[in-house]
C-alpha atoms as a PDB file:
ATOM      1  CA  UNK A   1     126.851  82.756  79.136  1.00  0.00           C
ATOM      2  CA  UNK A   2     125.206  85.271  77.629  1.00  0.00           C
ATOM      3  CA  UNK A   3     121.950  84.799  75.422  1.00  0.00           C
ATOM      4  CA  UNK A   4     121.570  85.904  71.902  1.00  0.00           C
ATOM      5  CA  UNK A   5     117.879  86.234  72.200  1.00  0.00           C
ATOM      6  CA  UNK A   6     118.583  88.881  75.289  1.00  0.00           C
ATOM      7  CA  UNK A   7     120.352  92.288  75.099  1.00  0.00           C
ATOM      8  CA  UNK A   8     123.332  92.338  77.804  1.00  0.00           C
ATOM      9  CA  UNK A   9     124.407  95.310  79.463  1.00  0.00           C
ATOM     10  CA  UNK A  10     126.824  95.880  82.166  1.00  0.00           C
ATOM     11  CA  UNK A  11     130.491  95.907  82.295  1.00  0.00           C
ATOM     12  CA  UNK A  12     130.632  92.992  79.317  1.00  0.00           C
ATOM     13  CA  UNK A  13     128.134  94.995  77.051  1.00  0.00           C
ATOM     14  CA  UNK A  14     130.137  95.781  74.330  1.00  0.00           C
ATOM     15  CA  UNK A  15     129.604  98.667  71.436  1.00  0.00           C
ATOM     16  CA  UNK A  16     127.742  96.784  68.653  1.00  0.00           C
ATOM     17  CA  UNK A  17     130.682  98.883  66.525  1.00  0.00           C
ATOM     18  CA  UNK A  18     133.027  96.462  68.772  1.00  0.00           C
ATOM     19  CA  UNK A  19     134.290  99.668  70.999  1.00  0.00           C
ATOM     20  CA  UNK A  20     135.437  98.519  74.737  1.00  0.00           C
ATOM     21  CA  UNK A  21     132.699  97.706  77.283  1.00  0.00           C
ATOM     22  CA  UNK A  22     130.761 101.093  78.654  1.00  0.00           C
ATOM     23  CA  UNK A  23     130.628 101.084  82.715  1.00  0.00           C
ATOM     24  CA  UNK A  24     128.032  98.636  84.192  1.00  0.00           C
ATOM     25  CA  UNK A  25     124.616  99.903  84.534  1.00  0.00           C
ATOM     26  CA  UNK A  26     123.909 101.723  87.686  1.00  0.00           C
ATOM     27  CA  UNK A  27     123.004  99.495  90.477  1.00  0.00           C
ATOM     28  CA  UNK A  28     119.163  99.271  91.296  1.00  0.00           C
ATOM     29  CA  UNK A  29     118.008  98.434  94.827  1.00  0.00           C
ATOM     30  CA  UNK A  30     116.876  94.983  96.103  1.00  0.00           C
ATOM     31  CA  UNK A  31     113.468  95.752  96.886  1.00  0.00           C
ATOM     32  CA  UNK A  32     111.550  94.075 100.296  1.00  0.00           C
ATOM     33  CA  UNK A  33     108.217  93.935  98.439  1.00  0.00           C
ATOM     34  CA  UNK A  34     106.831  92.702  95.011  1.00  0.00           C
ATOM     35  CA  UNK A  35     103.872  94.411  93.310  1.00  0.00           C
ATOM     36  CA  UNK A  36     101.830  91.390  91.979  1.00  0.00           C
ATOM     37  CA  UNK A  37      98.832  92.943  90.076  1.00  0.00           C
ATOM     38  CA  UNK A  38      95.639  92.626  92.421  1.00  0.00           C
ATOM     39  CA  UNK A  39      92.366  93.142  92.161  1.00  0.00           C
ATOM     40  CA  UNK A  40      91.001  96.922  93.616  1.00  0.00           C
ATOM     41  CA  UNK A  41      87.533  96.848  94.073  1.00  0.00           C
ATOM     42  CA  UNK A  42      84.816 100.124  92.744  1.00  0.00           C
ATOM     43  CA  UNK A  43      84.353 101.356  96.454  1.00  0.00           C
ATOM     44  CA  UNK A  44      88.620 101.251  96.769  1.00  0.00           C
ATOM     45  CA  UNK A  45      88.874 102.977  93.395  1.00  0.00           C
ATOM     46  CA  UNK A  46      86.250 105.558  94.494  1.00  0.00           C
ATOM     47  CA  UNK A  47      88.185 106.722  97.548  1.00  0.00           C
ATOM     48  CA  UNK A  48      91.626 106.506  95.543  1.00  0.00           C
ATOM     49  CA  UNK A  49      90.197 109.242  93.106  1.00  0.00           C
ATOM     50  CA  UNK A  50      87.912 110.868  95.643  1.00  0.00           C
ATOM     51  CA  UNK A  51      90.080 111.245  99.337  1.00  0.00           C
ATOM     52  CA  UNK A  52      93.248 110.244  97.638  1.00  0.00           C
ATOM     53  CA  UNK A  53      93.898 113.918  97.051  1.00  0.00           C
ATOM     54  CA  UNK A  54      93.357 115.031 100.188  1.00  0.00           C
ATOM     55  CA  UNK A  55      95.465 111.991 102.415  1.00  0.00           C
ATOM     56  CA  UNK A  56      97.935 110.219 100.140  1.00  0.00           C
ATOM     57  CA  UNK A  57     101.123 112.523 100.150  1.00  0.00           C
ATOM     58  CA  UNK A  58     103.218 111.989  96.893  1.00  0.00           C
ATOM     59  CA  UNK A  59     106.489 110.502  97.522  1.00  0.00           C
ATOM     60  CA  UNK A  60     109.144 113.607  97.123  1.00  0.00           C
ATOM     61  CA  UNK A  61     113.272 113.154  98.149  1.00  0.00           C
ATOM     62  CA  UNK A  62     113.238 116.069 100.696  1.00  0.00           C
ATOM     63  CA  UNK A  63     112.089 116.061 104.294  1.00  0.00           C
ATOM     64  CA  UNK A  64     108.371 116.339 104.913  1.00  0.00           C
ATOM     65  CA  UNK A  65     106.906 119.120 106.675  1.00  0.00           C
ATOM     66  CA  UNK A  66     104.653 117.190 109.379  1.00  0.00           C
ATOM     67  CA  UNK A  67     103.556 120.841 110.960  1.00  0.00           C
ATOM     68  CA  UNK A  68     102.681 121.984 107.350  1.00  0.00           C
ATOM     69  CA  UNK A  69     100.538 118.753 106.184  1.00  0.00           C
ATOM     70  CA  UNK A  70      99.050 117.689 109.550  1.00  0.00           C
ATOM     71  CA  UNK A  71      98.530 121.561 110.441  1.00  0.00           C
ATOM     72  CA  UNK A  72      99.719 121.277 113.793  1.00  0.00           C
ATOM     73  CA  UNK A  73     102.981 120.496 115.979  1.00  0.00           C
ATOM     74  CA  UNK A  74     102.233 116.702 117.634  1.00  0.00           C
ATOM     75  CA  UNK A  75     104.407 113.725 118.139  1.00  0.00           C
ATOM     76  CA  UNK A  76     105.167 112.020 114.185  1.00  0.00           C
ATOM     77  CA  UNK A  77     104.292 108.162 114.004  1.00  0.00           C
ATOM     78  CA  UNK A  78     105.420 105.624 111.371  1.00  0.00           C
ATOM     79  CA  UNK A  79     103.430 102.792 109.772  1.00  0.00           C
ATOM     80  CA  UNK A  80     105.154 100.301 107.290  1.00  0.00           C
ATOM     81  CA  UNK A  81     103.051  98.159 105.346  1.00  0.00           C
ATOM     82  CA  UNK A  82     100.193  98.848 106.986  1.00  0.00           C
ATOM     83  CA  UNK A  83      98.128  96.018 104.762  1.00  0.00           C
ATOM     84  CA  UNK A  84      94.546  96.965 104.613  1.00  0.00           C
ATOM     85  CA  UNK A  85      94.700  99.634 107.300  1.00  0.00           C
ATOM     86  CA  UNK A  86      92.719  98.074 109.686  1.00  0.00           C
ATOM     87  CA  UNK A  87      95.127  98.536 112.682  1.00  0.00           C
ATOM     88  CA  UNK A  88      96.548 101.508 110.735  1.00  0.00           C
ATOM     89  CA  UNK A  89      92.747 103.390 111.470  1.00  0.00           C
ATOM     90  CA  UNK A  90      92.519 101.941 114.772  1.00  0.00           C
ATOM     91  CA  UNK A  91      96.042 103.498 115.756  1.00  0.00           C
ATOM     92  CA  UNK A  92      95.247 106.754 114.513  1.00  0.00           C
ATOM     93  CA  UNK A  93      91.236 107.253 116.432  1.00  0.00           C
ATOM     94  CA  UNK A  94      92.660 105.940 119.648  1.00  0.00           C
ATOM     95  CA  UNK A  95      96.254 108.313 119.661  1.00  0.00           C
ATOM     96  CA  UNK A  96      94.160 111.627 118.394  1.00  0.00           C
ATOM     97  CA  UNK A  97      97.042 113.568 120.350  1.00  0.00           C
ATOM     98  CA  UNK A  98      99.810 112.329 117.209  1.00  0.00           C
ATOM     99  CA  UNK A  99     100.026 112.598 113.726  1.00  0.00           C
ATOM    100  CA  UNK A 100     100.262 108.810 112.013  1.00  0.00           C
ATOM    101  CA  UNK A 101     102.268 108.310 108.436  1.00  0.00           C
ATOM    102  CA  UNK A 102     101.089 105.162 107.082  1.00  0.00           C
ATOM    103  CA  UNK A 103     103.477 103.973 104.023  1.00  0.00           C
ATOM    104  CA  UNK A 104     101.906 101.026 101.688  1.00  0.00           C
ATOM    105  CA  UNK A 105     102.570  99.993  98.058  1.00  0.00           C
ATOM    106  CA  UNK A 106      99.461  97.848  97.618  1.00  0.00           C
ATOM    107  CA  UNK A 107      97.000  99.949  95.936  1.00  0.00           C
ATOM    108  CA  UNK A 108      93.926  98.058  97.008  1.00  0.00           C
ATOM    109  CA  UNK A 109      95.282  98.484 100.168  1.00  0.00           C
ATOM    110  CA  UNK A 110      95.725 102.371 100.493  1.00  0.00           C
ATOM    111  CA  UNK A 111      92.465 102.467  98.919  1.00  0.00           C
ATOM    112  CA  UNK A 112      90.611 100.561 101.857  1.00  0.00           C
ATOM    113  CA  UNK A 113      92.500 102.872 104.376  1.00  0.00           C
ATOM    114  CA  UNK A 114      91.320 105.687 102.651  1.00  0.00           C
ATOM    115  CA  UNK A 115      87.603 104.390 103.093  1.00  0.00           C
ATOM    116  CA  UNK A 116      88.216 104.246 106.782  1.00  0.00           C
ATOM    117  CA  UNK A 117      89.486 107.318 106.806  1.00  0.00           C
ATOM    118  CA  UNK A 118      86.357 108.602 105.434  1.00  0.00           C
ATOM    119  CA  UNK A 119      84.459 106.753 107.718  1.00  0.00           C
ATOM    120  CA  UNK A 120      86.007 107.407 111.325  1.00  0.00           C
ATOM    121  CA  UNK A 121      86.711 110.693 110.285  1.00  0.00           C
ATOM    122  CA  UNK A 122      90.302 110.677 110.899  1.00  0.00           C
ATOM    123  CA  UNK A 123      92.054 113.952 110.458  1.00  0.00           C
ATOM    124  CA  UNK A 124      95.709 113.063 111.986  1.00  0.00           C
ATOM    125  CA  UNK A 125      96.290 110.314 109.256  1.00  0.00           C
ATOM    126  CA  UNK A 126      98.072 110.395 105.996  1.00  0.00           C
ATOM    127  CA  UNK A 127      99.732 107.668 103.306  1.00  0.00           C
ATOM    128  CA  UNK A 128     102.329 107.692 101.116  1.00  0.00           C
ATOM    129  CA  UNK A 129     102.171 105.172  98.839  1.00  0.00           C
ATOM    130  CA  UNK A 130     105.771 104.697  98.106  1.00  0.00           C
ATOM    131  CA  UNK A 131     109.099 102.275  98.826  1.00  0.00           C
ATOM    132  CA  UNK A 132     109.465 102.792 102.894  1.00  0.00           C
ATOM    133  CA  UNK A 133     113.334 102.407 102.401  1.00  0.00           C
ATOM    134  CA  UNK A 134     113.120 105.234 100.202  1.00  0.00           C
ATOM    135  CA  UNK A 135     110.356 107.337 102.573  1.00  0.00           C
ATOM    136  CA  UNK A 136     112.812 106.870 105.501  1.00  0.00           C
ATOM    137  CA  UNK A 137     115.989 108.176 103.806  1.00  0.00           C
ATOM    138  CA  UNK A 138     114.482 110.814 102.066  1.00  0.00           C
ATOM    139  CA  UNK A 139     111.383 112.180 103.377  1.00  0.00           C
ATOM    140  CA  UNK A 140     111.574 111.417 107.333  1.00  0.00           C
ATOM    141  CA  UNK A 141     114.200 113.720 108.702  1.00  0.00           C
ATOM    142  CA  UNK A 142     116.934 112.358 112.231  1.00  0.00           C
ATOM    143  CA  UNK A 143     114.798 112.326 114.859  1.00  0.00           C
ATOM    144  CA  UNK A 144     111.873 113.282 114.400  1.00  0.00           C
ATOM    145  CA  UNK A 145     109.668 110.045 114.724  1.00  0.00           C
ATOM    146  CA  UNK A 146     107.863 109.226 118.246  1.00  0.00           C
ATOM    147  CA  UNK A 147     107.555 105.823 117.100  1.00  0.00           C
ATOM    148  CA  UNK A 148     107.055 103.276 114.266  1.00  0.00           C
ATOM    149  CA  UNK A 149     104.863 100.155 114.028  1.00  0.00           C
ATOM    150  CA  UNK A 150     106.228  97.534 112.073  1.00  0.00           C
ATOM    151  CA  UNK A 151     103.893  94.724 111.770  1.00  0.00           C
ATOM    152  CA  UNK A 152     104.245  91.261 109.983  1.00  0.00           C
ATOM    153  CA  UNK A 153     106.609  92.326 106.990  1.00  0.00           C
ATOM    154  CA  UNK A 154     107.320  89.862 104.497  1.00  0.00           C
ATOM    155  CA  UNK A 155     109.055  87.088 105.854  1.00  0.00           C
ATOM    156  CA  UNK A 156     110.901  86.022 102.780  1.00  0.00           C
ATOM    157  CA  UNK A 157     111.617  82.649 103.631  1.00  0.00           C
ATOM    158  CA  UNK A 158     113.426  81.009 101.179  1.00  0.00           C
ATOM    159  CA  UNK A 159     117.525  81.334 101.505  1.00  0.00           C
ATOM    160  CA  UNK A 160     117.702  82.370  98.154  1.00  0.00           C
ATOM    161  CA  UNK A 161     115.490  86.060  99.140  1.00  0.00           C
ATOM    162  CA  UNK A 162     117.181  86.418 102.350  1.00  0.00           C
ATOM    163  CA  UNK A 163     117.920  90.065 100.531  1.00  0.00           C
ATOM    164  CA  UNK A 164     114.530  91.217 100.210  1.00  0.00           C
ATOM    165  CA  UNK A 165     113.750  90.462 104.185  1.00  0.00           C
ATOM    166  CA  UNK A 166     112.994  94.459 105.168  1.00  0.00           C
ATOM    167  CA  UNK A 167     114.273  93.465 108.823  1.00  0.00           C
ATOM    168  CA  UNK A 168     118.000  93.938 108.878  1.00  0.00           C
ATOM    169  CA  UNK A 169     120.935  95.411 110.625  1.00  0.00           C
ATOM    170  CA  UNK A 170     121.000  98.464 107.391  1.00  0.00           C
ATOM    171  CA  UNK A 171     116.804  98.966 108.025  1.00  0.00           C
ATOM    172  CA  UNK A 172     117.403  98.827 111.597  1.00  0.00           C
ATOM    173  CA  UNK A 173     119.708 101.420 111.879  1.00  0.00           C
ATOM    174  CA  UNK A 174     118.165 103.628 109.349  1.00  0.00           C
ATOM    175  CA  UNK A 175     115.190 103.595 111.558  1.00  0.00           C
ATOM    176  CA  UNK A 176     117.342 104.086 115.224  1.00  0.00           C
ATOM    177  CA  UNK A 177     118.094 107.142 113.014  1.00  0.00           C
ATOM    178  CA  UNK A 178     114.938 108.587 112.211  1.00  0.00           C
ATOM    179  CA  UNK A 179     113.577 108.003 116.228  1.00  0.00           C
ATOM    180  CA  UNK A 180     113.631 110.653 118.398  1.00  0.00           C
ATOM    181  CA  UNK A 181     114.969 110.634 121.993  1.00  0.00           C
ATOM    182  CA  UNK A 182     112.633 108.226 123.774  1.00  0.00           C
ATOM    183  CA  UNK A 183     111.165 107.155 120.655  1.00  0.00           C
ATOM    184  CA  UNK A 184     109.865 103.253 120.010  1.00  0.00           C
ATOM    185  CA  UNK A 185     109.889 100.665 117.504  1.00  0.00           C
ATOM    186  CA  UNK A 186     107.035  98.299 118.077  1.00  0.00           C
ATOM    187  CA  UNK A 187     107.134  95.204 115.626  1.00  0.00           C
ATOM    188  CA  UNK A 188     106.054  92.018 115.299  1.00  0.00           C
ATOM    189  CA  UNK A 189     107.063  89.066 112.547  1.00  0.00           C
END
Protein backbone atom coordinates (compact mmCIF):
# COMPACT_ATOMS: atom_id res chain seq x y z
CA UNK A 1 0.00 0.00 0.00
CA UNK A 2 1.31 2.96 -0.92
CA UNK A 3 2.52 5.74 1.63
CA UNK A 4 1.30 9.25 1.71
CA UNK A 5 4.45 10.51 3.23
CA UNK A 6 6.41 8.92 -0.04
CA UNK A 7 6.05 9.95 -3.72
CA UNK A 8 5.18 6.67 -5.89
CA UNK A 9 6.20 6.25 -9.28
CA UNK A 10 5.94 3.41 -11.60
CA UNK A 11 3.15 1.97 -13.50
CA UNK A 12 0.50 3.04 -10.47
CA UNK A 13 1.90 6.71 -10.35
CA UNK A 14 -0.85 8.54 -11.40
CA UNK A 15 -1.03 12.39 -12.87
CA UNK A 16 -1.68 14.50 -9.72
CA UNK A 17 -4.42 16.09 -12.47
CA UNK A 18 -5.84 12.31 -12.15
CA UNK A 19 -4.59 11.47 -15.97
CA UNK A 20 -3.88 7.48 -16.45
CA UNK A 21 -0.65 6.05 -14.97
CA UNK A 22 2.70 7.16 -17.12
CA UNK A 23 4.97 3.90 -17.98
CA UNK A 24 6.97 2.55 -14.97
CA UNK A 25 10.24 4.10 -14.37
CA UNK A 26 13.07 2.60 -16.25
CA UNK A 27 14.53 -0.34 -14.58
CA UNK A 28 17.89 0.31 -12.64
CA UNK A 29 20.39 -2.52 -12.16
CA UNK A 30 20.82 -4.69 -9.01
CA UNK A 31 24.15 -3.73 -8.11
CA UNK A 32 26.92 -6.55 -6.52
CA UNK A 33 28.48 -3.88 -4.30
CA UNK A 34 27.34 -1.12 -1.79
CA UNK A 35 29.30 2.12 -1.33
CA UNK A 36 29.20 2.60 2.52
CA UNK A 37 31.03 5.95 3.18
CA UNK A 38 34.67 5.07 4.52
CA UNK A 39 37.25 6.72 5.81
CA UNK A 40 40.33 7.72 3.02
CA UNK A 41 43.26 8.59 4.73
CA UNK A 42 45.75 12.14 3.68
CA UNK A 43 48.49 9.84 2.04
CA UNK A 44 45.29 7.97 -0.10
CA UNK A 45 43.86 11.40 -0.89
CA UNK A 46 47.34 12.62 -1.96
CA UNK A 47 47.84 9.94 -4.61
CA UNK A 48 44.01 10.21 -5.71
CA UNK A 49 44.73 13.95 -6.71
CA UNK A 50 48.39 13.45 -7.48
CA UNK A 51 48.79 9.81 -9.74
CA UNK A 52 45.09 9.58 -10.12
CA UNK A 53 45.47 11.46 -13.37
CA UNK A 54 47.93 9.60 -14.74
CA UNK A 55 46.47 5.65 -13.79
CA UNK A 56 42.75 5.81 -13.04
CA UNK A 57 41.02 5.66 -16.57
CA UNK A 58 37.48 7.30 -16.44
CA UNK A 59 34.77 4.92 -17.00
CA UNK A 60 33.51 5.66 -20.83
CA UNK A 61 30.68 3.10 -22.78
CA UNK A 62 33.02 2.34 -25.77
CA UNK A 63 35.83 -0.17 -26.00
CA UNK A 64 39.15 0.82 -24.50
CA UNK A 65 42.15 1.16 -26.47
CA UNK A 66 44.71 -1.08 -24.35
CA UNK A 67 47.61 -0.33 -27.19
CA UNK A 68 46.74 3.45 -26.88
CA UNK A 69 46.74 3.74 -22.84
CA UNK A 70 49.34 1.07 -21.97
CA UNK A 71 51.49 2.27 -25.13
CA UNK A 72 52.25 -1.03 -26.26
CA UNK A 73 50.61 -4.36 -27.76
CA UNK A 74 50.83 -7.13 -24.61
CA UNK A 75 48.43 -9.68 -23.34
CA UNK A 76 45.17 -7.49 -21.41
CA UNK A 77 44.49 -8.75 -17.71
CA UNK A 78 41.38 -8.16 -15.57
CA UNK A 79 41.15 -7.39 -11.84
CA UNK A 80 37.67 -7.12 -10.07
CA UNK A 81 37.58 -5.72 -6.78
CA UNK A 82 40.91 -5.69 -6.29
CA UNK A 83 40.41 -4.39 -2.38
CA UNK A 84 43.43 -2.52 -1.32
CA UNK A 85 45.62 -3.58 -4.24
CA UNK A 86 47.92 -5.49 -2.48
CA UNK A 87 47.79 -8.61 -4.77
CA UNK A 88 46.62 -6.22 -7.51
CA UNK A 89 50.59 -4.58 -7.33
CA UNK A 90 52.05 -7.83 -6.76
CA UNK A 91 50.34 -9.23 -10.06
CA UNK A 92 51.36 -6.47 -12.09
CA UNK A 93 55.68 -6.34 -10.91
CA UNK A 94 55.85 -10.07 -11.28
CA UNK A 95 53.83 -10.34 -15.07
CA UNK A 96 55.88 -7.05 -16.48
CA UNK A 97 55.30 -8.84 -20.00
CA UNK A 98 51.06 -7.85 -19.65
CA UNK A 99 49.13 -4.97 -19.18
CA UNK A 100 46.79 -5.36 -15.76
CA UNK A 101 43.16 -3.40 -15.54
CA UNK A 102 42.33 -3.28 -12.01
CA UNK A 103 38.45 -2.19 -11.53
CA UNK A 104 37.46 -1.03 -7.75
CA UNK A 105 34.67 1.22 -6.40
CA UNK A 106 36.16 1.76 -2.94
CA UNK A 107 37.88 4.98 -3.06
CA UNK A 108 40.23 4.39 -0.18
CA UNK A 109 40.99 1.51 -1.94
CA UNK A 110 42.09 2.82 -5.47
CA UNK A 111 43.83 5.34 -3.54
CA UNK A 112 46.22 2.78 -1.69
CA UNK A 113 46.84 1.06 -5.15
CA UNK A 114 47.77 4.16 -6.50
CA UNK A 115 50.48 4.59 -3.64
CA UNK A 116 51.92 1.29 -4.68
CA UNK A 117 51.94 2.18 -7.88
CA UNK A 118 54.08 5.03 -7.05
CA UNK A 119 56.17 3.04 -5.08
CA UNK A 120 57.09 -0.18 -7.23
CA UNK A 121 57.07 1.88 -10.08
CA UNK A 122 54.59 0.05 -12.02
CA UNK A 123 54.06 1.23 -15.53
CA UNK A 124 51.73 -1.76 -16.99
CA UNK A 125 48.92 -0.98 -14.37
CA UNK A 126 45.82 1.06 -14.59
CA UNK A 127 42.20 1.42 -12.55
CA UNK A 128 39.01 2.26 -13.38
CA UNK A 129 37.10 3.05 -10.68
CA UNK A 130 33.74 2.11 -11.94
CA UNK A 131 30.73 -0.78 -11.77
CA UNK A 132 32.78 -4.00 -13.32
CA UNK A 133 29.37 -5.20 -14.84
CA UNK A 134 29.30 -2.06 -16.58
CA UNK A 135 33.41 -2.04 -17.48
CA UNK A 136 32.90 -5.53 -19.00
CA UNK A 137 29.94 -4.74 -21.30
CA UNK A 138 31.06 -1.58 -22.34
CA UNK A 139 34.62 -0.90 -22.21
CA UNK A 140 36.33 -4.54 -22.57
CA UNK A 141 35.76 -5.59 -26.13
CA UNK A 142 35.06 -10.08 -27.19
CA UNK A 143 38.11 -11.45 -26.68
CA UNK A 144 40.47 -9.57 -25.89
CA UNK A 145 41.30 -10.47 -22.16
CA UNK A 146 44.31 -13.05 -21.37
CA UNK A 147 42.83 -13.52 -18.12
CA UNK A 148 40.88 -12.17 -15.10
CA UNK A 149 41.44 -12.57 -11.34
CA UNK A 150 38.47 -12.65 -9.41
CA UNK A 151 39.21 -12.80 -5.82
CA UNK A 152 36.85 -13.02 -2.71
CA UNK A 153 33.76 -10.98 -4.10
CA UNK A 154 31.07 -10.31 -1.84
CA UNK A 155 29.53 -13.29 -0.72
CA UNK A 156 26.10 -11.94 -0.06
CA UNK A 157 24.89 -14.41 2.19
CA UNK A 158 21.64 -13.81 3.20
CA UNK A 159 18.72 -15.44 0.78
CA UNK A 160 17.14 -12.31 0.60
CA UNK A 161 20.60 -10.65 -1.58
CA UNK A 162 21.10 -13.73 -3.47
CA UNK A 163 20.75 -10.88 -6.46
CA UNK A 164 23.61 -8.86 -5.63
CA UNK A 165 26.08 -12.15 -5.52
CA UNK A 166 28.51 -10.88 -8.69
CA UNK A 167 29.13 -14.78 -9.34
CA UNK A 168 26.40 -15.98 -11.63
CA UNK A 169 25.53 -17.83 -14.74
CA UNK A 170 24.75 -13.85 -16.58
CA UNK A 171 28.53 -12.60 -15.02
CA UNK A 172 29.92 -15.79 -16.02
CA UNK A 173 29.12 -15.71 -19.41
CA UNK A 174 29.70 -12.09 -19.89
CA UNK A 175 33.19 -12.81 -18.86
CA UNK A 176 33.62 -16.37 -21.20
CA UNK A 177 32.86 -13.48 -23.61
CA UNK A 178 35.37 -11.02 -23.04
CA UNK A 179 38.38 -14.05 -22.78
CA UNK A 180 40.36 -14.65 -25.51
CA UNK A 181 41.22 -18.09 -26.99
CA UNK A 182 43.21 -19.76 -24.22
CA UNK A 183 42.34 -17.15 -21.87
CA UNK A 184 41.73 -17.90 -17.82
CA UNK A 185 39.53 -17.02 -15.10
CA UNK A 186 41.29 -17.50 -11.82
CA UNK A 187 38.89 -16.92 -8.74
CA UNK A 188 38.52 -17.68 -5.47
CA UNK A 189 35.30 -17.13 -2.89
Amino acid sequence: MPRPDRPVDGPQAADPAGAAPGPAAPHRPIRSYVLRPGRIGPGQQRALAELGPRFVLPYAPQPLDAQAVFGRTAPLLLEIGFGMGDATAQVAAAHPGHDLLGVEVHPPGVGALLRRIDAMGLTNLRIVQHDAVEVLQQMIAPGSLAGVHLWFPDPWPKKRHHKRRLVQPPFVALLASRLARGGYLHAAT
